[in-house]
Protein backbone atom coordinates (compact mmCIF):
# COMPACT_ATOMS: atom_id res chain seq x y z
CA UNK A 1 -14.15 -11.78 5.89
CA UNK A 2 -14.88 -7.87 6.12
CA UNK A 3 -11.83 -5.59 6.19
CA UNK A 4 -12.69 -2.23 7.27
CA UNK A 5 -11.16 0.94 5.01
CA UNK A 6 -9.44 2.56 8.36
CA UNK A 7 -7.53 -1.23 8.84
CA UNK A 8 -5.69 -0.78 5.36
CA UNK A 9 -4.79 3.01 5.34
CA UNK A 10 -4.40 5.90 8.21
CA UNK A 11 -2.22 9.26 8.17
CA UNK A 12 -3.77 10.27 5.12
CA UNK A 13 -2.64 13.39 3.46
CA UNK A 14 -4.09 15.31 0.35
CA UNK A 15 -2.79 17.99 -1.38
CA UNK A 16 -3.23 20.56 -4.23
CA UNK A 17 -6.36 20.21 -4.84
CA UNK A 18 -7.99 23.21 -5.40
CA UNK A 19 -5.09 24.45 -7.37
CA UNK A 20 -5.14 21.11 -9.69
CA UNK A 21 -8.54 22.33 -10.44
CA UNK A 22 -7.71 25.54 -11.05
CA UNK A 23 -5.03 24.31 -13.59
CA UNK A 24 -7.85 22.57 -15.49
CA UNK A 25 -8.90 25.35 -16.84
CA UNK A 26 -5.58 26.58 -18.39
CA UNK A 27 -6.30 25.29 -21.56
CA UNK A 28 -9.31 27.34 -22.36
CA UNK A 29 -7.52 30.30 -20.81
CA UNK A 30 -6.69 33.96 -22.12
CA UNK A 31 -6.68 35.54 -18.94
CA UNK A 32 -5.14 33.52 -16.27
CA UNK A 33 -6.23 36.14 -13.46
CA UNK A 34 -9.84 35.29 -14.04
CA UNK A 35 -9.76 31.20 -13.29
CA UNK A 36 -10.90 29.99 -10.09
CA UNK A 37 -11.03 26.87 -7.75
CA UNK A 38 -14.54 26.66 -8.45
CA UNK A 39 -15.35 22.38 -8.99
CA UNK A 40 -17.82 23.61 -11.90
CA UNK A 41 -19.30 20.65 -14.38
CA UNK A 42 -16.66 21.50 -17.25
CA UNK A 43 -13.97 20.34 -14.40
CA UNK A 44 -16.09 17.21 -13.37
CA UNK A 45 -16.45 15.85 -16.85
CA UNK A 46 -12.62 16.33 -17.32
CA UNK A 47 -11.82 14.28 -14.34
CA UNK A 48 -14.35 11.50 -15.28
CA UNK A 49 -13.01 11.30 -18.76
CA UNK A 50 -12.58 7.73 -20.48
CA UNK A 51 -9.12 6.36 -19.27
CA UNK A 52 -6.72 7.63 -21.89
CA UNK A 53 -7.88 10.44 -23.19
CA UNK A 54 -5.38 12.61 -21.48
CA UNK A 55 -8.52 15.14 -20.15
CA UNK A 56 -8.15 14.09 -16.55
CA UNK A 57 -4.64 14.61 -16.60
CA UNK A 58 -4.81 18.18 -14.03
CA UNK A 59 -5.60 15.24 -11.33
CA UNK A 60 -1.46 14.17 -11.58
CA UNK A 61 -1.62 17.39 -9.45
CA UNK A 62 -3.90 16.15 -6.55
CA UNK A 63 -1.09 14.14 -4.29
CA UNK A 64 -2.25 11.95 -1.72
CA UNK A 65 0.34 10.38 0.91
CA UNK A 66 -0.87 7.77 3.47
CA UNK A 67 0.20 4.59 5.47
CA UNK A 68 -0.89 1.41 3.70
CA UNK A 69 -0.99 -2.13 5.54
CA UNK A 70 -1.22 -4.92 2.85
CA UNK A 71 -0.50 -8.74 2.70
CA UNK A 72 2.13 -9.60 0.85
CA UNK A 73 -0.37 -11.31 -1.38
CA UNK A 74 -1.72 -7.75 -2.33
CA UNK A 75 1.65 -5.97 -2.31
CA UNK A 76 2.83 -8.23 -5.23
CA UNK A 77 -0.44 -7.05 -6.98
CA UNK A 78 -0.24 -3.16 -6.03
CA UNK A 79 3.83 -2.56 -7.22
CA UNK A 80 1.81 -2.91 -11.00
CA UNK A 81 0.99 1.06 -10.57
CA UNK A 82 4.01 2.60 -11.64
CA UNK A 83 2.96 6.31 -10.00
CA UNK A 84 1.83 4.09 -6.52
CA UNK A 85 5.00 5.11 -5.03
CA UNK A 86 7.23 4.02 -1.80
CA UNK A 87 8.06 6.72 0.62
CA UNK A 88 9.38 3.84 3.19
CA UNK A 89 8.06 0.60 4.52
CA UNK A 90 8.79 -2.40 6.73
CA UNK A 91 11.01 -4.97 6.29
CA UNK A 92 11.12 -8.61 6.51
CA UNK A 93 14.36 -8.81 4.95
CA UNK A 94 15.62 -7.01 8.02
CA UNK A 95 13.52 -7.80 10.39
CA UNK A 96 11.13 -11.00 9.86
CA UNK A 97 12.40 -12.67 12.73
CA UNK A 98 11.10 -9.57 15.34
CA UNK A 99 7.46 -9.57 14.17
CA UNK A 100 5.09 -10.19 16.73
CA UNK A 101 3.99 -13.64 14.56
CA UNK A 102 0.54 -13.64 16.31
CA UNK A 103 -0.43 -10.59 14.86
CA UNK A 104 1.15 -10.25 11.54
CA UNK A 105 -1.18 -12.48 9.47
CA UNK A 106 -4.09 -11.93 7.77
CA UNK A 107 -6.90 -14.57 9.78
CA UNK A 108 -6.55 -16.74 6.02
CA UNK A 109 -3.32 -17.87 6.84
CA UNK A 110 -3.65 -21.55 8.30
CA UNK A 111 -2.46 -21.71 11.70
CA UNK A 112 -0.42 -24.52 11.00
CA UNK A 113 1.66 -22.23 9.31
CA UNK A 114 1.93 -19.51 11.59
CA UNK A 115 3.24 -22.37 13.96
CA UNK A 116 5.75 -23.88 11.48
CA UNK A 117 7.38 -20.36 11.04
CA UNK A 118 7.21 -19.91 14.75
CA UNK A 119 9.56 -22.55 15.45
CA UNK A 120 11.95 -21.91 12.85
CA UNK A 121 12.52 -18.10 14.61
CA UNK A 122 12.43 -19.64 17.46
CA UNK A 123 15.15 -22.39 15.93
CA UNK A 124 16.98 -18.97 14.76
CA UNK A 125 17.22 -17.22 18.05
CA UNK A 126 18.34 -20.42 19.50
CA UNK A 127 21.12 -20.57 17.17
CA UNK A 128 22.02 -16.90 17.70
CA UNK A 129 22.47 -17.75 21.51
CA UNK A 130 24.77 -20.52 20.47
CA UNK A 131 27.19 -18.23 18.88
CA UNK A 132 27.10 -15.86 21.45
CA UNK A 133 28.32 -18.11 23.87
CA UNK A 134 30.95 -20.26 21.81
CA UNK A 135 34.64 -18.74 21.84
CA UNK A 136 35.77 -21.27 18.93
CA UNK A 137 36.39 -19.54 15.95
CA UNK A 138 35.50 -22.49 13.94
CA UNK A 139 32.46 -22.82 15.70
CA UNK A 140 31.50 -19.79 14.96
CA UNK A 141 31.61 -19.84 11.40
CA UNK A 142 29.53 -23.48 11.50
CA UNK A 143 27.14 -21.16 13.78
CA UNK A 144 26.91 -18.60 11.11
CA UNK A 145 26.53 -20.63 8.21
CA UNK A 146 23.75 -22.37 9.33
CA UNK A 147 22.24 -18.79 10.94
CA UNK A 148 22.64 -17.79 7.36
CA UNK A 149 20.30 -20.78 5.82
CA UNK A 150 17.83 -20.80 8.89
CA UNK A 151 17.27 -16.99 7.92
CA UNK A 152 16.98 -17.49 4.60
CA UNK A 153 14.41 -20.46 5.28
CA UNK A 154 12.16 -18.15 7.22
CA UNK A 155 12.01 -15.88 4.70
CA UNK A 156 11.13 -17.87 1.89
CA UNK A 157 8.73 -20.06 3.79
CA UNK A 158 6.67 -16.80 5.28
CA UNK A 159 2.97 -17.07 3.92
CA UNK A 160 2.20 -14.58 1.36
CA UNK A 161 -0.67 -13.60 4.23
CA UNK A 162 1.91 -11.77 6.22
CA UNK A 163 0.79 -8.24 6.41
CA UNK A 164 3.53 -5.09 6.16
CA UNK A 165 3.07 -1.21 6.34
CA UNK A 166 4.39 1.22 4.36
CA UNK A 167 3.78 5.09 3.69
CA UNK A 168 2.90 6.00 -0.06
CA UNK A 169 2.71 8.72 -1.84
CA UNK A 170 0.07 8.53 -5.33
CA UNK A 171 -2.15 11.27 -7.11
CA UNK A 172 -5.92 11.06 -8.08
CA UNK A 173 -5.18 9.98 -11.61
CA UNK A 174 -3.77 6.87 -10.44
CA UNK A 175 -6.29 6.26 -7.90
CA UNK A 176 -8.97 6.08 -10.55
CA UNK A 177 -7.03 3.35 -11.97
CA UNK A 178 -7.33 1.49 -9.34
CA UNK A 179 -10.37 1.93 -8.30
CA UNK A 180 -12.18 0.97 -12.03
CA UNK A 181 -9.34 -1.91 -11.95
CA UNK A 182 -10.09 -2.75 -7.69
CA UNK A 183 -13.55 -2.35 -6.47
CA UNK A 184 -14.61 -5.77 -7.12
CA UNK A 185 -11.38 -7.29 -6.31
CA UNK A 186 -11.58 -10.98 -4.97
CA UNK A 187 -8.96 -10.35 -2.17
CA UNK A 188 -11.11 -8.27 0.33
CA UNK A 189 -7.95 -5.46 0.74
CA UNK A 190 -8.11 -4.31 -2.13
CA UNK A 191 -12.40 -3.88 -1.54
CA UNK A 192 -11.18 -2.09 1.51
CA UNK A 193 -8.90 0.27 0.05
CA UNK A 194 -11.37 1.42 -2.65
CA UNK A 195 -13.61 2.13 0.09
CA UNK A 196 -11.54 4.47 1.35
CA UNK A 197 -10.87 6.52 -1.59
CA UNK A 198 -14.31 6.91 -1.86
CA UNK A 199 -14.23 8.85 1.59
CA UNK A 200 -11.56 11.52 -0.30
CA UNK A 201 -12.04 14.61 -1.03
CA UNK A 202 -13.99 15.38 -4.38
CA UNK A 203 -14.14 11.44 -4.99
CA UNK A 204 -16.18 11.96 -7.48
CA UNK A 205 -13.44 12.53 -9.49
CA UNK A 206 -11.92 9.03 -9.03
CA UNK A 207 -15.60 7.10 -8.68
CA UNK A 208 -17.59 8.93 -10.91
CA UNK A 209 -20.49 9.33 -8.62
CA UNK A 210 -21.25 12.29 -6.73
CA UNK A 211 -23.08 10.16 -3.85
CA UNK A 212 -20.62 10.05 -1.28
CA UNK A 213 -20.67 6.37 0.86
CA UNK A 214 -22.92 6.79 4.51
């Protein structure tokens, strides 16, 4: 299976880069008013630095926000990055049972599946039609009760294939974590998503390699 970069993240957003770079060169500083933007080769050896030794550390600066659709599979795996951060995303806890089902799955999820949690929303809607229409009061609470455990059925028995969207906010620093930690990644998402950072700006600064992908 080949996931395409563009299928995994859109609305990307990148910012202060140029004056992240210009930071770099505080250190070595007297005269603040004669630093520059310039990417020279003092800048691109910081930012490929060895994980840890705190020389890439200007790229904190260089945010990048974007819209991220991932399984659940590789959500679980991508809430390790503590500066990968939530803006807002989609719900199934509020809204599992309004998904277009067709759709929302990655093409590994067996189809028996996909039908099994069909008919339990469709066993859920069903049920909410019931109480709509009953007047009895203890009716309704049988109604609710067992709304209650057909919801909660659904949502534990979705496959961990179902894919959500959500809008993130991360800097370059982190990014290079992930991408030494990702490229090779079995779970073809997380291939996808390293692809795409190597379309970035300056990616070299995350990759390494000053090549940039045809």
């Amino acid at each position: 299976m080949t996931i395409k970069p563009e299928e995994v993240v859109s609305r990307v957003h990148v910012y202060g880069l140029s004056e992240s770079v210009r930071g770099s060169k505080y250190p070595m500083a007297t005269d603040l008013s004669l630093t520059s933007e310039e990417i020279t080769p003092t800048v691109l050896r910081l930012a490929t630095s060895r994980q840890g030794e705190g020389h890439d550390n200007f790229m904190n600066g260089i945010i990048v926000q974007f819209d991220l659709t991932f399984s659940n599979k590789a959500w679980v795996e991508a809430e390790r990055y503590h500066f990968l951060d939530f803006v807002s995303s989609q719900s199934t806890m509020h809204r599992i049972t309004r998904f277009d089902l067709d759709s929302a799955y990655i093409e590994y999820v067996d189809p028996r599946m996909v039908a099994i949690m069909k008919e339990k929303v469709a066993e859920y809607h069903r049920l909410q039609d019931q109480l709509k229409q009953t007047e009895s009061p203890e009716e309704k609470k049988q109604l609710q009760a067992r709304l209650d455990e057909q919801y909660l059925q659904i949502l534990y028995s979705n496959p961990c294939g179902f894919r959500l969207t959500a809008r993130m906010t991360t800097n370059y620093r982190q990014l290079k974590t992930i991408y030494l930690q990702r490229r090779h990644h079995r779970l073809p998402e997380w291939r996808a998503f390293c692809q795409w950072i190597e379309t970035l700006p300056h990616s070299e600064f995350i990759t390494g390699s000053t090549v940039k992908p045809e």
